[in-house]
N, C-alpha and C. Protein backbone atom coordinates (compact mmCIF):
# COMPACT_ATOMS: atom_id res chain seq x y z
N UNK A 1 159.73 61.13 82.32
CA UNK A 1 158.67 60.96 83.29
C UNK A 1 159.21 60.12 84.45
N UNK A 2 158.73 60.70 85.73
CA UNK A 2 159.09 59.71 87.11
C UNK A 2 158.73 58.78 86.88
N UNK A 3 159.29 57.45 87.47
CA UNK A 3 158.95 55.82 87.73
C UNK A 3 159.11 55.55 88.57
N UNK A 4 158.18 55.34 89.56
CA UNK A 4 158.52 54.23 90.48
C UNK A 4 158.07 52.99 90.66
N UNK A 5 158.67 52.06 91.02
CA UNK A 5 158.20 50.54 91.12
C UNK A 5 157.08 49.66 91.59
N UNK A 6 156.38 51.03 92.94
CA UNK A 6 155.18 50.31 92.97
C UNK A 6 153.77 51.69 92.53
N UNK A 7 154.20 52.19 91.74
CA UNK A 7 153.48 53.09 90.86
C UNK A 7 152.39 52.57 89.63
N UNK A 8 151.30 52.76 89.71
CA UNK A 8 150.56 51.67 88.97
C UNK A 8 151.08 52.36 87.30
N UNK A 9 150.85 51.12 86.25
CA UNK A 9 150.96 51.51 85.09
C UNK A 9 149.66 53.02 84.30
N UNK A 10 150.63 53.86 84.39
CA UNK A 10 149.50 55.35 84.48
C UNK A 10 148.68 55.42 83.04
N UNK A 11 149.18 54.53 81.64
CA UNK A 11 148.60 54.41 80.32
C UNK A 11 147.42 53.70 80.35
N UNK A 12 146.66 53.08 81.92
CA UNK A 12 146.22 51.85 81.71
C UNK A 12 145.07 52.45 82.16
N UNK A 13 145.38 54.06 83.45
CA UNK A 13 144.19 54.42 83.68
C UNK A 13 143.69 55.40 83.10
N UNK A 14 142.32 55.42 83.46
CA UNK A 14 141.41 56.54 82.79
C UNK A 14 141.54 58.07 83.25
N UNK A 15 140.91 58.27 82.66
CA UNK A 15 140.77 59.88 82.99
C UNK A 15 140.38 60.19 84.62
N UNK A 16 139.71 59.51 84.96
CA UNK A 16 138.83 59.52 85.94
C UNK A 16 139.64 59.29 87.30
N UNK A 17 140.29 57.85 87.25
CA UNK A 17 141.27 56.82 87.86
C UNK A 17 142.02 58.36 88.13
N UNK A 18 142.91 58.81 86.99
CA UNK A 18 144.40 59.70 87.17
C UNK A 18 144.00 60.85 87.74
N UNK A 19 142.66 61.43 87.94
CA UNK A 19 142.01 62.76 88.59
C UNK A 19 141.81 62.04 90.08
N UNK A 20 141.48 60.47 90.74
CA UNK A 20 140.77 60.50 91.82
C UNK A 20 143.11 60.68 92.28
N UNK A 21 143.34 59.91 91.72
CA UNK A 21 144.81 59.42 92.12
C UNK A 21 145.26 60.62 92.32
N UNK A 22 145.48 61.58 91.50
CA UNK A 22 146.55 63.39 91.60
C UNK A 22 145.90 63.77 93.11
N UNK A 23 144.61 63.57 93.06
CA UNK A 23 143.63 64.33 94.32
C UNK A 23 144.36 63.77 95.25
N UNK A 24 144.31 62.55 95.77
CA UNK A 24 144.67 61.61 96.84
C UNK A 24 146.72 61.93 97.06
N UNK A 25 147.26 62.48 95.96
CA UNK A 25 148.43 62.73 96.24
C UNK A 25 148.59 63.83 96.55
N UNK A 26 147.84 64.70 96.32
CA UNK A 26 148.29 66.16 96.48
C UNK A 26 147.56 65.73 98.01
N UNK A 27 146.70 65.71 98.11
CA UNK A 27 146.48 65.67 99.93
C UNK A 27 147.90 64.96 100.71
N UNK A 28 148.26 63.93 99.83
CA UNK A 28 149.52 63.23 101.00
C UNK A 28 150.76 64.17 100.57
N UNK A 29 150.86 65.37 99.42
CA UNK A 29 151.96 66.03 99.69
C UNK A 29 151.75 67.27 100.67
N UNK A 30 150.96 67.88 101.18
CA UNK A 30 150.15 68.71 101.24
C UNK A 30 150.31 68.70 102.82
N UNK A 31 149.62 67.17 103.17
CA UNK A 31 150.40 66.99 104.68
C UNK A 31 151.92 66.54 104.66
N UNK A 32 152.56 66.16 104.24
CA UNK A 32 154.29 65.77 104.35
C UNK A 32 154.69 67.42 104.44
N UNK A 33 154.41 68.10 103.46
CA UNK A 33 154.86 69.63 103.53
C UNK A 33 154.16 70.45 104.88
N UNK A 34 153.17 70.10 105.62
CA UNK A 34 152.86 70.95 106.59
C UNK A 34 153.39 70.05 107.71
N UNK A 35 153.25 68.76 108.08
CA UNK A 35 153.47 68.23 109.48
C UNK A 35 154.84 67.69 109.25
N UNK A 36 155.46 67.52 108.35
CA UNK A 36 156.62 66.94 108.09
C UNK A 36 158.30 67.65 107.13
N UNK A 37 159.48 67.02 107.70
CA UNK A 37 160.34 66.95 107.71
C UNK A 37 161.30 66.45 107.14
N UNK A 38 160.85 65.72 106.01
CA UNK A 38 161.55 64.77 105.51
C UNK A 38 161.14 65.66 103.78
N UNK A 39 162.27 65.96 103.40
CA UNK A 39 162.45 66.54 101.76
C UNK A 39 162.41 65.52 100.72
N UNK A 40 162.89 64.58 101.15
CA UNK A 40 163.07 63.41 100.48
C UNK A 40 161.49 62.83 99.81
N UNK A 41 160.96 62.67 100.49
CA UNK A 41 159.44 62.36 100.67
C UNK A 41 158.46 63.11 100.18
N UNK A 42 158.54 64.53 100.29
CA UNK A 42 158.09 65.60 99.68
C UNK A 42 158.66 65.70 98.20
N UNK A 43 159.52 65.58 97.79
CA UNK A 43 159.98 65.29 96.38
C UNK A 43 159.85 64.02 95.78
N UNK A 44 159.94 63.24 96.38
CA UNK A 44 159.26 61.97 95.70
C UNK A 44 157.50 62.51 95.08
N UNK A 45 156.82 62.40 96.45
CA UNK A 45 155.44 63.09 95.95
C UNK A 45 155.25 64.14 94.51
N UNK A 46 156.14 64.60 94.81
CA UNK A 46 155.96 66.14 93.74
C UNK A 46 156.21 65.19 92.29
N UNK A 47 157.08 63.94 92.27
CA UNK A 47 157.80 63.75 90.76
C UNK A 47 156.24 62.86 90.32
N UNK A 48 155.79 61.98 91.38
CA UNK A 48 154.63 61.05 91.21
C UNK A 48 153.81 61.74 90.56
N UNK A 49 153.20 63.08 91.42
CA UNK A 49 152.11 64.11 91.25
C UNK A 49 152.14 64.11 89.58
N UNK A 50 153.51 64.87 89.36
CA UNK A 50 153.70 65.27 88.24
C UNK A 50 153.56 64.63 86.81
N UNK A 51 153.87 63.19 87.28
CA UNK A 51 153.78 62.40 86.67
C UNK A 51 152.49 61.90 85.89
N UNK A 52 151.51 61.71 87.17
CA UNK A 52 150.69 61.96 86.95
C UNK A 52 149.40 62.74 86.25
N UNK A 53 149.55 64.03 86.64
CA UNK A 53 148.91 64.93 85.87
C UNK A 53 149.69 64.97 84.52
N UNK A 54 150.83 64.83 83.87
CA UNK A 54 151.33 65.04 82.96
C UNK A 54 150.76 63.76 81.73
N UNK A 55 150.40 62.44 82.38
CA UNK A 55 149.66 61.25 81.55
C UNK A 55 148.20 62.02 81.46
N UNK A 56 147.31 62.86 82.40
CA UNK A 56 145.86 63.33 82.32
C UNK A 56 146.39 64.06 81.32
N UNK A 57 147.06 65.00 81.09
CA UNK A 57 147.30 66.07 80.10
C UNK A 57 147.47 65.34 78.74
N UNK A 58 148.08 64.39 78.83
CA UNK A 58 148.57 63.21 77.21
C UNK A 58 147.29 63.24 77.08
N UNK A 59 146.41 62.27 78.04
CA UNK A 59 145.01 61.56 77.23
C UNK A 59 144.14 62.45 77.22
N UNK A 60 143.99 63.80 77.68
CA UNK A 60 143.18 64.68 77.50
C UNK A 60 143.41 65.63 75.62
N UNK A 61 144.51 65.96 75.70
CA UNK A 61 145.16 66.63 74.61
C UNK A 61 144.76 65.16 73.38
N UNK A 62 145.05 63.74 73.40
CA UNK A 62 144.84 62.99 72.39
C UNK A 62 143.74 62.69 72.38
N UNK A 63 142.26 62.50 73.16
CA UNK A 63 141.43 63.04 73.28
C UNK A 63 140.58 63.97 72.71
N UNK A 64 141.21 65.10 72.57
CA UNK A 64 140.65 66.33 72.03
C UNK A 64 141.26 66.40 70.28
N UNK A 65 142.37 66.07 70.27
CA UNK A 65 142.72 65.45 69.07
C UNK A 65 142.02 64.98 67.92
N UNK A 66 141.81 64.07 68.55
CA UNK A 66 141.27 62.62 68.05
C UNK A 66 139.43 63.18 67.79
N UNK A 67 138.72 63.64 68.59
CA UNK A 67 137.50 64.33 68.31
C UNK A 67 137.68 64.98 67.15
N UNK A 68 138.35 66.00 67.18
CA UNK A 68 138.71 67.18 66.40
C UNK A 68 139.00 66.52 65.06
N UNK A 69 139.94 65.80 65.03
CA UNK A 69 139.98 65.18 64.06
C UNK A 69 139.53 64.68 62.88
N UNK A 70 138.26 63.54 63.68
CA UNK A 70 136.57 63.16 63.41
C UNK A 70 135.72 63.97 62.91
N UNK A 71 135.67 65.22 63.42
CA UNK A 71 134.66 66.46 63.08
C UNK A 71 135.37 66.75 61.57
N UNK A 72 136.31 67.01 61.02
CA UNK A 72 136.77 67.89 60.22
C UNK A 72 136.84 66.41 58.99
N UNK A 73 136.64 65.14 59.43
CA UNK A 73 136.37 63.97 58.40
C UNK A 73 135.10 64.28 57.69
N UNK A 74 134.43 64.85 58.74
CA UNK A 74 132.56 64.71 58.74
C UNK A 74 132.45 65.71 58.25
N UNK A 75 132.89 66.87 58.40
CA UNK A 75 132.25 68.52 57.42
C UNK A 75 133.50 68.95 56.60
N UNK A 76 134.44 67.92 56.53
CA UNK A 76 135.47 68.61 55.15
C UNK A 76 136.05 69.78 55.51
N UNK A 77 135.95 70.12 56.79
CA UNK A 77 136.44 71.26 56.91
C UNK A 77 138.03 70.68 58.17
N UNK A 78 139.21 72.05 57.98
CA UNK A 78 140.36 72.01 58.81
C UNK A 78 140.28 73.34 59.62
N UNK A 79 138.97 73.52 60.60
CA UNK A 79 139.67 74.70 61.17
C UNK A 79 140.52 75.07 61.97
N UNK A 80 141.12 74.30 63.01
CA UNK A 80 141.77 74.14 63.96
C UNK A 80 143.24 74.19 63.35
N UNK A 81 143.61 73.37 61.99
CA UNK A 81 145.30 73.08 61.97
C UNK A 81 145.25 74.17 60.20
């Protein structure tokens, strides 16, 4: 996973936090790729982005997990695994 240094710690936010954050980056890659020139910058964005959505995907998937999980404690049943 990308790191950068002034990148907030991404385990710390919510679901919510990492959806307003991806939004707010894809708009600043979105303009770098239409008004701008600099690749460098545009790939930085893309590793952040990625980064990003890839922690929503962790806590969503452990999330759904973790429910799933719960349910199959409660009715004895494994349908999913």
């Amino acid at each position: 996973m990308y790191f950068h240094p002034l990148q907030e710690e991404l385990d710390n936010m919510s679901e919510e936090q990492l959806g307003e954050r991806i939004r707010e980056l894809t708009k600043k890659y979105t303009s770098a790729r239409r008004f701008g020139r600099n690749p460098e910058l545009q790939g930085q964005l893309q590793k952040a982005l990625a980064s990003y959505q890839q922690t929503l995907r962790q806590k969503r998937l452990k999330g759904w997990v973790d429910k799933n999980s719960h349910n199959h404690k409660l009715t004895g049943t494994r349908r999913f695994f």
